[in-house]
N, C-alpha and C. Protein backbone atom coordinates (compact mmCIF):
# COMPACT_ATOMS: atom_id res chain seq x y z
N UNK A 1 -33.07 -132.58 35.89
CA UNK A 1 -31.90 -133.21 36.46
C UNK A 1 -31.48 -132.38 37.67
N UNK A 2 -31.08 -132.93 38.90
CA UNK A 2 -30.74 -132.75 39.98
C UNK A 2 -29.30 -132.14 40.16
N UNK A 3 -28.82 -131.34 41.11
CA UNK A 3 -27.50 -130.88 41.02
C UNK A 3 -26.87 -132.14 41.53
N UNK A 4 -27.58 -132.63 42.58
CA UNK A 4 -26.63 -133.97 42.91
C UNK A 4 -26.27 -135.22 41.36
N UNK A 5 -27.40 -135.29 40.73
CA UNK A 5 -27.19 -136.00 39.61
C UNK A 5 -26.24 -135.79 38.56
N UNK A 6 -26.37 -134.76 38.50
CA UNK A 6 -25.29 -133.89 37.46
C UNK A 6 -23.64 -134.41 37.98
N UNK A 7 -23.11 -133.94 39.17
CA UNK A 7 -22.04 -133.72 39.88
C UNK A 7 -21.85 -135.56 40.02
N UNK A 8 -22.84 -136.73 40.20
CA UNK A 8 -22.36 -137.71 40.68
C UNK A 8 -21.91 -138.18 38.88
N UNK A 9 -23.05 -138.26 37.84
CA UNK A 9 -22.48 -138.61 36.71
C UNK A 9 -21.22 -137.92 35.80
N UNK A 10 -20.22 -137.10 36.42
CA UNK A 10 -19.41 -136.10 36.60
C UNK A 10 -19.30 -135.51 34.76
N UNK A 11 -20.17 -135.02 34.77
CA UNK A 11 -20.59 -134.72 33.57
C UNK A 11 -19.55 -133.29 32.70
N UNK A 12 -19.11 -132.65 33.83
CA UNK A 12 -18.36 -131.62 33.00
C UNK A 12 -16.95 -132.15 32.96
N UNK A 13 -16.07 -133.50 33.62
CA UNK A 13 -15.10 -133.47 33.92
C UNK A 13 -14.95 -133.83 32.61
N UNK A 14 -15.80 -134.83 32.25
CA UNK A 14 -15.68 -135.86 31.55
C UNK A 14 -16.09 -135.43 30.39
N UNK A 15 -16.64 -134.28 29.70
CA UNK A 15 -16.57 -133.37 28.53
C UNK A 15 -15.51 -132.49 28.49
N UNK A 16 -14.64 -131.95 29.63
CA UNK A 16 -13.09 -131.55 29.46
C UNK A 16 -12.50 -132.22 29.19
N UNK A 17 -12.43 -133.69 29.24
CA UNK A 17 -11.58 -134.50 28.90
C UNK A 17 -11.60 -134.51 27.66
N UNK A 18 -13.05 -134.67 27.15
CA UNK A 18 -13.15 -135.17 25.67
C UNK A 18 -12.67 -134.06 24.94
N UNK A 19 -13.11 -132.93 25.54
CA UNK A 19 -12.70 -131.58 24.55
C UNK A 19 -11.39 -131.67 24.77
N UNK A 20 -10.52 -131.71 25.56
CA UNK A 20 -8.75 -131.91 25.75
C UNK A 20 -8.18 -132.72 24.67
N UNK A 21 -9.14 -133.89 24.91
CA UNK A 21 -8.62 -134.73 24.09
C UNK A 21 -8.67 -134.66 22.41
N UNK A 22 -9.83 -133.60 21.77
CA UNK A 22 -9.45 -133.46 20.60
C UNK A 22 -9.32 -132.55 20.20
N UNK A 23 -9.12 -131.31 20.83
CA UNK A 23 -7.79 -130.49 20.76
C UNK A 23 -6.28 -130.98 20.60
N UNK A 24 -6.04 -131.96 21.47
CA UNK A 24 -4.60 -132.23 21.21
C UNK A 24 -4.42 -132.98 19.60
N UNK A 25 -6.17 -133.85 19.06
CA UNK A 25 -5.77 -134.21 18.10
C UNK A 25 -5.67 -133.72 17.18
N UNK A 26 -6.52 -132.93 17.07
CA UNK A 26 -6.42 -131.56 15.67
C UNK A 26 -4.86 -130.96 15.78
N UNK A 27 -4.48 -130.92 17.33
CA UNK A 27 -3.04 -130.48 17.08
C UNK A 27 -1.99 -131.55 15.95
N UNK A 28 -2.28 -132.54 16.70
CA UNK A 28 -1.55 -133.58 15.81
C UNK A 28 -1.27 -133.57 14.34
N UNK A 29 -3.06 -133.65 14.14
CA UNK A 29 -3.28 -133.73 12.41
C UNK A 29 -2.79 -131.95 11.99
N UNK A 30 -2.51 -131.24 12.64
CA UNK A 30 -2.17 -129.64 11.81
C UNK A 30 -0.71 -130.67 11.78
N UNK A 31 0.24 -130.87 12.79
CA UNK A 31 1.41 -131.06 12.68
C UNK A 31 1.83 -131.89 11.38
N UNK A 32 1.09 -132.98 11.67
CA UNK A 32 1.17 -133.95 10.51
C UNK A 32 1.41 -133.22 9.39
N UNK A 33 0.70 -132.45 9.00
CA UNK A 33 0.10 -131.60 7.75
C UNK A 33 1.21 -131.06 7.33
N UNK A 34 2.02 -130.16 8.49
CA UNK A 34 3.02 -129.35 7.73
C UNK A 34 4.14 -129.84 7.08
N UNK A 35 4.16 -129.36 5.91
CA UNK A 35 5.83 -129.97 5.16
C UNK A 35 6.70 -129.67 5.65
N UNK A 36 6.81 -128.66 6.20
CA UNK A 36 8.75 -128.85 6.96
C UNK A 36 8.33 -127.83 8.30
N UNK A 37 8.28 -128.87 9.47
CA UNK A 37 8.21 -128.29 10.64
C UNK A 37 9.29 -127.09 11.02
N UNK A 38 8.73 -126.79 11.68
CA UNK A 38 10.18 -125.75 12.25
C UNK A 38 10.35 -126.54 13.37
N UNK A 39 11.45 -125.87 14.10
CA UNK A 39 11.78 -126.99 15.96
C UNK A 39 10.97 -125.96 16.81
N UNK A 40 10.23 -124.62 16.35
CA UNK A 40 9.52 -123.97 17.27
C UNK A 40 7.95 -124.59 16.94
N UNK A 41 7.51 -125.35 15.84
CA UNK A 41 6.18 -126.32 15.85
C UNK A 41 6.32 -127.52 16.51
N UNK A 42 7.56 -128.03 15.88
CA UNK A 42 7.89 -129.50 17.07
C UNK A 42 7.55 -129.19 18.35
N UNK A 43 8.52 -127.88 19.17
CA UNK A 43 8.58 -128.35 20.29
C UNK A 43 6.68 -127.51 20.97
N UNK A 44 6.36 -127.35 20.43
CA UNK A 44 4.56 -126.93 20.61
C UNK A 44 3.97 -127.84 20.54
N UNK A 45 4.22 -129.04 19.53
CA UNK A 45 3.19 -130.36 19.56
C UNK A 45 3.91 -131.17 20.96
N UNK A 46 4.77 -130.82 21.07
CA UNK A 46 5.57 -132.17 22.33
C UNK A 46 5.07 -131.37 23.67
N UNK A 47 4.74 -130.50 23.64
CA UNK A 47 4.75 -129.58 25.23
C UNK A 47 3.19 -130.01 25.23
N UNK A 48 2.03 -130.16 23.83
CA UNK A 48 0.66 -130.22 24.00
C UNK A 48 0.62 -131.71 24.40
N UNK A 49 1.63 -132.33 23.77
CA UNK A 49 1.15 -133.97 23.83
C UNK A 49 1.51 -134.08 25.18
N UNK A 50 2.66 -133.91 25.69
CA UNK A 50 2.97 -133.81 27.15
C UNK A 50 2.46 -133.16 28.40
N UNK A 51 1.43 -132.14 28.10
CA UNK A 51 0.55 -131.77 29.13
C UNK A 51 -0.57 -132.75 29.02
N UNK A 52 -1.34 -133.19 27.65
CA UNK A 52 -2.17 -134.33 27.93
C UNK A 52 -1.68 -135.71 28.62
N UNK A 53 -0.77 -135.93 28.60
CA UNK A 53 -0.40 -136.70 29.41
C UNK A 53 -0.60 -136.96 30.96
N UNK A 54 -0.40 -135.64 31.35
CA UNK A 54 -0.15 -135.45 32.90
C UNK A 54 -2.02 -134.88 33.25
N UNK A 55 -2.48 -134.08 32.07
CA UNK A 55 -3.88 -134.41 32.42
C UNK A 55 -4.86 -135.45 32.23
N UNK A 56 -4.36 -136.34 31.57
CA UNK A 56 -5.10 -137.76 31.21
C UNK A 56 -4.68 -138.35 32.64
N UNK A 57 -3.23 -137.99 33.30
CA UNK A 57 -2.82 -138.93 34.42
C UNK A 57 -4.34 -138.34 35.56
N UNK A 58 -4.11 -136.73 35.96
CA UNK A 58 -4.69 -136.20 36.67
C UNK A 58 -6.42 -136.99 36.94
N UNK A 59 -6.68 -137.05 35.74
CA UNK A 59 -8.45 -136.86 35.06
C UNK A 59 -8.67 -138.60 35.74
N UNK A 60 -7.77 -139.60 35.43
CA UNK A 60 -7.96 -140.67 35.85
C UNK A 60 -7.95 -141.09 37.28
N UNK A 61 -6.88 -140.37 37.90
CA UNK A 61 -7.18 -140.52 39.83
C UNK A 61 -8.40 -139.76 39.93
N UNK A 62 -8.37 -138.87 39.56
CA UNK A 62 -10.24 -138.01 40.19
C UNK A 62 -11.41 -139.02 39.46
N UNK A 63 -11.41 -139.68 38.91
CA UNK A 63 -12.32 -140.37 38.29
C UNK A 63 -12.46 -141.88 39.67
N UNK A 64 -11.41 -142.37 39.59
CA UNK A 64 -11.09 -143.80 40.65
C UNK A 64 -11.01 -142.68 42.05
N UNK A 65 -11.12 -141.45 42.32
CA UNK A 65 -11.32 -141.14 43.89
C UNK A 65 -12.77 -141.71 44.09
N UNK A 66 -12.80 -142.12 45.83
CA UNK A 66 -14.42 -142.43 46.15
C UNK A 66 -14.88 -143.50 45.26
N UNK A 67 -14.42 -144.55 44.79
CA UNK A 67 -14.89 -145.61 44.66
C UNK A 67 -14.74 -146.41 45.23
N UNK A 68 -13.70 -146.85 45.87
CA UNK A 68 -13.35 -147.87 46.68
C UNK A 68 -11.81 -147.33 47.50
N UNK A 69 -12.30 -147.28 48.87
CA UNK A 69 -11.64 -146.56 50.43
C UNK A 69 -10.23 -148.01 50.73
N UNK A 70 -8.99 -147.74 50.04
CA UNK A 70 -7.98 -149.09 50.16
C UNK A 70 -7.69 -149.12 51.77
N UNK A 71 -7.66 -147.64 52.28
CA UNK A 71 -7.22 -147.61 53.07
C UNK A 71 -8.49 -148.51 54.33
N UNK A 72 -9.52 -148.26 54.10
CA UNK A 72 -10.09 -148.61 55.34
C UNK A 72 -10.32 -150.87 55.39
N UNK A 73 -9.20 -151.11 54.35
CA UNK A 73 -9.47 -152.74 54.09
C UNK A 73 -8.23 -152.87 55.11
N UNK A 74 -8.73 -153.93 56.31
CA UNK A 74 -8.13 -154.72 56.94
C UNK A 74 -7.04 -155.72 56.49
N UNK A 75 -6.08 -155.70 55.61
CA UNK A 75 -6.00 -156.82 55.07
C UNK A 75 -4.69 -157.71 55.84
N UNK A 76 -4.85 -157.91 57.04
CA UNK A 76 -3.84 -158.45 57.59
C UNK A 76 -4.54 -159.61 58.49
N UNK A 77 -6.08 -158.86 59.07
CA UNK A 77 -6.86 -159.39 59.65
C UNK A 77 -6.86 -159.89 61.72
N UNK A 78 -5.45 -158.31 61.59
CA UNK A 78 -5.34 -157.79 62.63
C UNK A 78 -6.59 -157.19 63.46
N UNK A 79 -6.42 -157.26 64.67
CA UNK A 79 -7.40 -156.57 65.23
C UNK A 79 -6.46 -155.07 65.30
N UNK A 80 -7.36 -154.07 65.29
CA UNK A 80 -6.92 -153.03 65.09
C UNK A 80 -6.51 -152.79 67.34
N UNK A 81 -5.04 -151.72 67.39
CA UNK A 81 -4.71 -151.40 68.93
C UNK A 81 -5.62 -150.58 69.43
């Protein structure tokens, strides 16, 4: 396999993701688990669930970059000045 091949099928992003993603769930299922949370476990599962968030947001624009250029669509059908 090619370095270009590697990098276009974006092969490590997209195994951080997966590993992110079940990390946060094992977080879950420990939380689940415990009989009487403390508010210092609560607020550890809400800060993990809430950074996956903003990296699930992140992971999805770098995924949709370089597929399709919005900016270079004419859509008025102006001639450009």
């Amino acid at each position: 396999m090619s370095v270009e091949t590697f990098l276009k099928w974006k092969i490590l992003p997209r195994f951080m993701m997966l590993a992110s993603t079940m990390m946060s769930w094992r977080c879950a299922e420990w939380f689940m688990d415990l009989d009487n949370p403390t508010a210092a476990q609560s607020a550890f599962v809400s800060v993990v669930m809430g950074v996956m968030t903003g990296v699930f947001g992140i992971w999805m624009g770098h995924e949709h970059k370089g597929d399709n250029d919005v900016n270079s669509i004419n859509r008025t059908n102006r001639k450009p000045r």
